[in-house]
N, C-alpha and C. Protein backbone atom coordinates (compact mmCIF):
# COMPACT_ATOMS: atom_id res chain seq x y z
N UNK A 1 121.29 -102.60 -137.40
CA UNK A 1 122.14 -101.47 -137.72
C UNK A 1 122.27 -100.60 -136.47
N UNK A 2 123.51 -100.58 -135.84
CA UNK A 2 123.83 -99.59 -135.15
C UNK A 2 123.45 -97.89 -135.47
N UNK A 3 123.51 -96.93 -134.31
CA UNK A 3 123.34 -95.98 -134.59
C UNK A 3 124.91 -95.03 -135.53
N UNK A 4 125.87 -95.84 -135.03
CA UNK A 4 127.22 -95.27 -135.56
C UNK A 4 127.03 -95.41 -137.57
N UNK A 5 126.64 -96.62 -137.65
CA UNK A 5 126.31 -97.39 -138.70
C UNK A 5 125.60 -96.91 -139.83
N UNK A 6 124.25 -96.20 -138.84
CA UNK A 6 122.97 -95.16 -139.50
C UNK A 6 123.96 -93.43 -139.61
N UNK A 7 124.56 -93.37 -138.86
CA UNK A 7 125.08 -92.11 -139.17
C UNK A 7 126.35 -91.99 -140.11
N UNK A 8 126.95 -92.83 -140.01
CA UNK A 8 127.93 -92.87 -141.24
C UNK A 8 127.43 -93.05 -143.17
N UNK A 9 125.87 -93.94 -143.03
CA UNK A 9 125.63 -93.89 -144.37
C UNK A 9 124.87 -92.76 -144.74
N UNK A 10 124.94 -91.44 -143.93
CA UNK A 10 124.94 -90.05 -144.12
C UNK A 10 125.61 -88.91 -144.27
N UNK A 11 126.74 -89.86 -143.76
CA UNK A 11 128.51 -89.13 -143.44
C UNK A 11 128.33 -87.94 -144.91
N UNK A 12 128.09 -88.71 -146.50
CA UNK A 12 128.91 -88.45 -147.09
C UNK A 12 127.97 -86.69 -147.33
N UNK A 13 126.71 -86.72 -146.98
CA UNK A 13 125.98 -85.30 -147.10
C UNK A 13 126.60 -84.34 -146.69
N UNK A 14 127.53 -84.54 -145.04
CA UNK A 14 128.11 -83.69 -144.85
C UNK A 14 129.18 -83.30 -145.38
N UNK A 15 130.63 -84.27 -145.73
CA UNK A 15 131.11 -84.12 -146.22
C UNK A 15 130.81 -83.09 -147.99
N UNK A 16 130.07 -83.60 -148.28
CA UNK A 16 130.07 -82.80 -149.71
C UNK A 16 129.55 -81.40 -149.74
N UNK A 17 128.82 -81.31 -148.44
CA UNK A 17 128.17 -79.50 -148.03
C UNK A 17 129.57 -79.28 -147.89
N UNK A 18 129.89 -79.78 -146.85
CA UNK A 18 131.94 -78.80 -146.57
C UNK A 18 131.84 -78.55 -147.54
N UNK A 19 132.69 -79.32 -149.30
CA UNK A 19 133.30 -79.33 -149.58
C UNK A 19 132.48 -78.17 -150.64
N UNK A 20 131.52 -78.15 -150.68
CA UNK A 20 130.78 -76.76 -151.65
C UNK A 20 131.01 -75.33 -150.75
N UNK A 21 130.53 -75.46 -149.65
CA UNK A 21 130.75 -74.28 -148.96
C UNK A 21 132.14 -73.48 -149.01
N UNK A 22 133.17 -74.46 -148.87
CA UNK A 22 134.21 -73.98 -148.98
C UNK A 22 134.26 -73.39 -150.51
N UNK A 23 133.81 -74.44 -151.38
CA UNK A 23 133.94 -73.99 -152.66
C UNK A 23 133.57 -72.84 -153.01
N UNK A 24 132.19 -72.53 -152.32
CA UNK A 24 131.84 -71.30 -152.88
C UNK A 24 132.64 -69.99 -152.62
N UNK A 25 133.31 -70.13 -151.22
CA UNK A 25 134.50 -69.09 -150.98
C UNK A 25 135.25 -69.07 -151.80
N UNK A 26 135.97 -69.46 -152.72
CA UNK A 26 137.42 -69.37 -154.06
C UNK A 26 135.79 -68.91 -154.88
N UNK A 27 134.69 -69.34 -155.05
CA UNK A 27 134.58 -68.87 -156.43
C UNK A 27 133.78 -67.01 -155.83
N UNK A 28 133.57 -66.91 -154.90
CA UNK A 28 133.03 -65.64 -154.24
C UNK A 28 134.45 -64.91 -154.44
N UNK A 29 135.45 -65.45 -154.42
CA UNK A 29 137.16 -64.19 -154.26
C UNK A 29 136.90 -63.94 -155.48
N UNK A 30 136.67 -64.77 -156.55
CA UNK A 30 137.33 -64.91 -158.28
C UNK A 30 136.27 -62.96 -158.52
N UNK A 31 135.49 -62.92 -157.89
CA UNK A 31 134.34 -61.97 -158.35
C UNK A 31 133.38 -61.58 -159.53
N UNK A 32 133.90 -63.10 -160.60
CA UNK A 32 133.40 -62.93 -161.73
C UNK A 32 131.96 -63.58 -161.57
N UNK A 33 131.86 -64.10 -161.00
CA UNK A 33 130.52 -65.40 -160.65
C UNK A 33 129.81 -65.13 -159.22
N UNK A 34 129.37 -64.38 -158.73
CA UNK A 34 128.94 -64.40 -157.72
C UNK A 34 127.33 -65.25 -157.65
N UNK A 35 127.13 -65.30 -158.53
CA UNK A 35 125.55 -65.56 -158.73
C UNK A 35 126.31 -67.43 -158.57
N UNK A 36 126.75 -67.33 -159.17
CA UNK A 36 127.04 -68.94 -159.12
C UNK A 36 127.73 -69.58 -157.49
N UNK A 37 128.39 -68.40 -157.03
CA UNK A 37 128.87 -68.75 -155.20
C UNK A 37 127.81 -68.81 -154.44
N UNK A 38 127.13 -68.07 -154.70
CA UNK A 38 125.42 -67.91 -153.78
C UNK A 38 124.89 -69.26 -154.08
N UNK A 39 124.66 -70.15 -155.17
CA UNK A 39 123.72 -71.30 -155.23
C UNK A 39 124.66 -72.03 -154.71
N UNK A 40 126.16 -72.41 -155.20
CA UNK A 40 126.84 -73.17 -154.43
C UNK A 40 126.87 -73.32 -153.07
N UNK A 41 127.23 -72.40 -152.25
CA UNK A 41 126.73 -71.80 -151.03
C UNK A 41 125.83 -72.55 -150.49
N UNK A 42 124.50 -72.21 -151.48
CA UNK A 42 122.94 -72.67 -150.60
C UNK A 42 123.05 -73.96 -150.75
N UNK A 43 123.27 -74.88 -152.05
CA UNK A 43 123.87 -75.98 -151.82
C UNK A 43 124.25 -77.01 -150.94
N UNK A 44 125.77 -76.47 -150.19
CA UNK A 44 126.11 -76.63 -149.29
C UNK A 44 125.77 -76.76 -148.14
N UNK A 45 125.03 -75.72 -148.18
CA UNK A 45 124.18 -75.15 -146.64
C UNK A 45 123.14 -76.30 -146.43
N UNK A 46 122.67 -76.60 -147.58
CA UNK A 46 121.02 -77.46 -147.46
C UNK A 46 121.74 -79.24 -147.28
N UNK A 47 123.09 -79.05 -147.85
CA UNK A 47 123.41 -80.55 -147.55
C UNK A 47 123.79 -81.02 -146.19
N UNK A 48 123.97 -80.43 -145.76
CA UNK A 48 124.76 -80.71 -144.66
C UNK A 48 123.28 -80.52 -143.29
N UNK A 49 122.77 -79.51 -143.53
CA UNK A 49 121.36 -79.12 -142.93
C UNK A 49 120.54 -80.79 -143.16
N UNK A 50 120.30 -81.56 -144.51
CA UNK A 50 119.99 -82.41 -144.49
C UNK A 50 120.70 -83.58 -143.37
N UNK A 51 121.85 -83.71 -143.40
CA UNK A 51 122.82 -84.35 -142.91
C UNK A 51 122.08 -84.29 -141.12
N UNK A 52 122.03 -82.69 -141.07
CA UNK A 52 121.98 -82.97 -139.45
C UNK A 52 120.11 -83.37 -139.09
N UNK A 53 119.52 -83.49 -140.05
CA UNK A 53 118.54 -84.17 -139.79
C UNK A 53 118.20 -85.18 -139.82
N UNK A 54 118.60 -86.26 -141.07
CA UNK A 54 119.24 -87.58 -140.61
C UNK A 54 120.18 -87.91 -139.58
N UNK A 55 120.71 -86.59 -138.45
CA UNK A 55 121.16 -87.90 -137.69
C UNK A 55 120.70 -87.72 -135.82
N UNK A 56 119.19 -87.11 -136.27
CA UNK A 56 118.56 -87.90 -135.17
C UNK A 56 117.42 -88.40 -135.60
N UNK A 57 117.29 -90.30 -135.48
CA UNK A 57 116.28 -90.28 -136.37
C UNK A 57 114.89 -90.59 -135.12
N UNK A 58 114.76 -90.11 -133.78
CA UNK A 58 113.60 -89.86 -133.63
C UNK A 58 112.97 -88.97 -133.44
N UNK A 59 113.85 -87.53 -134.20
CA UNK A 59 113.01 -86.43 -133.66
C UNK A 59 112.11 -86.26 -135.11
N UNK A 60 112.03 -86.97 -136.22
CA UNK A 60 111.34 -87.31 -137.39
C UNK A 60 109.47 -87.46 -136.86
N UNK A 61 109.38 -88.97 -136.61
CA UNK A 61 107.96 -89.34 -136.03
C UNK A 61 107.67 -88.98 -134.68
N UNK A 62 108.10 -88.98 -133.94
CA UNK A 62 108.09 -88.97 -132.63
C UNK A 62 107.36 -87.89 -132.30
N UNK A 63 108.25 -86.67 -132.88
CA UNK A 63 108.06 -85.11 -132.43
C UNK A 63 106.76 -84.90 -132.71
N UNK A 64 106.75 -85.17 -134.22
CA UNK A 64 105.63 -85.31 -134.52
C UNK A 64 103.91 -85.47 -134.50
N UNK A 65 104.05 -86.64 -134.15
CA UNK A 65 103.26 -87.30 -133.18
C UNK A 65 102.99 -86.75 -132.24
N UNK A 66 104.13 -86.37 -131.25
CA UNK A 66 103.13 -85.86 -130.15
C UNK A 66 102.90 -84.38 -129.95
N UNK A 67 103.36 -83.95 -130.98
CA UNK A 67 102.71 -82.33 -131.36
C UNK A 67 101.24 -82.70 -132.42
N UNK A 68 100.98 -83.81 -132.77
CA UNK A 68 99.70 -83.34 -133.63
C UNK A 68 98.97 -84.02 -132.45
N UNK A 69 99.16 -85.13 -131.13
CA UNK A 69 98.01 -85.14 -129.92
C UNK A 69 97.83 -84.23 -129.36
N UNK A 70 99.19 -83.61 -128.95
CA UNK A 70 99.03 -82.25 -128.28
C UNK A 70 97.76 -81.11 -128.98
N UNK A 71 97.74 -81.21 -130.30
CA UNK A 71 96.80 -80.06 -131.50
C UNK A 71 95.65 -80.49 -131.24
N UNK A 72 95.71 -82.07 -131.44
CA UNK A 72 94.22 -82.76 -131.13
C UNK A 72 93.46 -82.42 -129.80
N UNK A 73 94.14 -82.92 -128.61
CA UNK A 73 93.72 -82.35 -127.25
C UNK A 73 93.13 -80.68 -127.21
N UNK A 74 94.05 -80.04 -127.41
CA UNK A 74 93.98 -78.69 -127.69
C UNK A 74 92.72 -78.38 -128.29
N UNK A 75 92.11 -79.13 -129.46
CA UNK A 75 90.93 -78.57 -130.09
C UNK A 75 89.67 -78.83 -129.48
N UNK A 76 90.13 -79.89 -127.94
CA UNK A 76 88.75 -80.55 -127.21
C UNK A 76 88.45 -79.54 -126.49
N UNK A 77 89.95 -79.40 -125.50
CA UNK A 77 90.31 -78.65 -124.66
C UNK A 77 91.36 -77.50 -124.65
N UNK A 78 90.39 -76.52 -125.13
CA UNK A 78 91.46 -75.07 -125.80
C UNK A 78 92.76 -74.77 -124.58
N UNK A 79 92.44 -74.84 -123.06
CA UNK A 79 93.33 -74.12 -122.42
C UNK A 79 94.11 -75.29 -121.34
N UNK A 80 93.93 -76.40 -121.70
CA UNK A 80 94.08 -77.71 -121.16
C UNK A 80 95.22 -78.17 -121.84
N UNK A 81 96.44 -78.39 -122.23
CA UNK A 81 97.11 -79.94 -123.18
C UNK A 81 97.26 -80.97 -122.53
């Protein structure tokens, strides 16, 4: 699997945050529902937020990893990494 490949079978997260976010703007004008534009909203926000974290997939383990050697070192050698 290509990387184009891995990012397209994520495509659709973003797409559907747009399409709430926007949503929540028409239902934020209507002014009857605001409570309901705010979750839509966050919704949106968190899909697409997901989206941009699937699409780098080595800052997942990687980063990871070498921030908990870095912690490890650190606890041998407090002023050392």
């Amino acid at each position: 699997m290509t990387y184009l490949q891995y990012i397209a079978s994520f495509q659709w997260l973003f797409l559907v945050g747009s399409i709430l976010v926007l949503t929540s703007y028409i239902f934020s004008e209507l002014r009857t529902t605001r409570k309901f534009a705010v979750f839509v909203l966050f919704t949106g926000a968190l899909l697409q937020n997901l989206f941009l974290i699937q699409a780098d997939p080595f800052l997942g383990y990687w980063d990871e990893e070498f921030h908990a050697l870095v912690a490890k070192n650190m606890l041998q050698k407090p002023f050392y990494p």
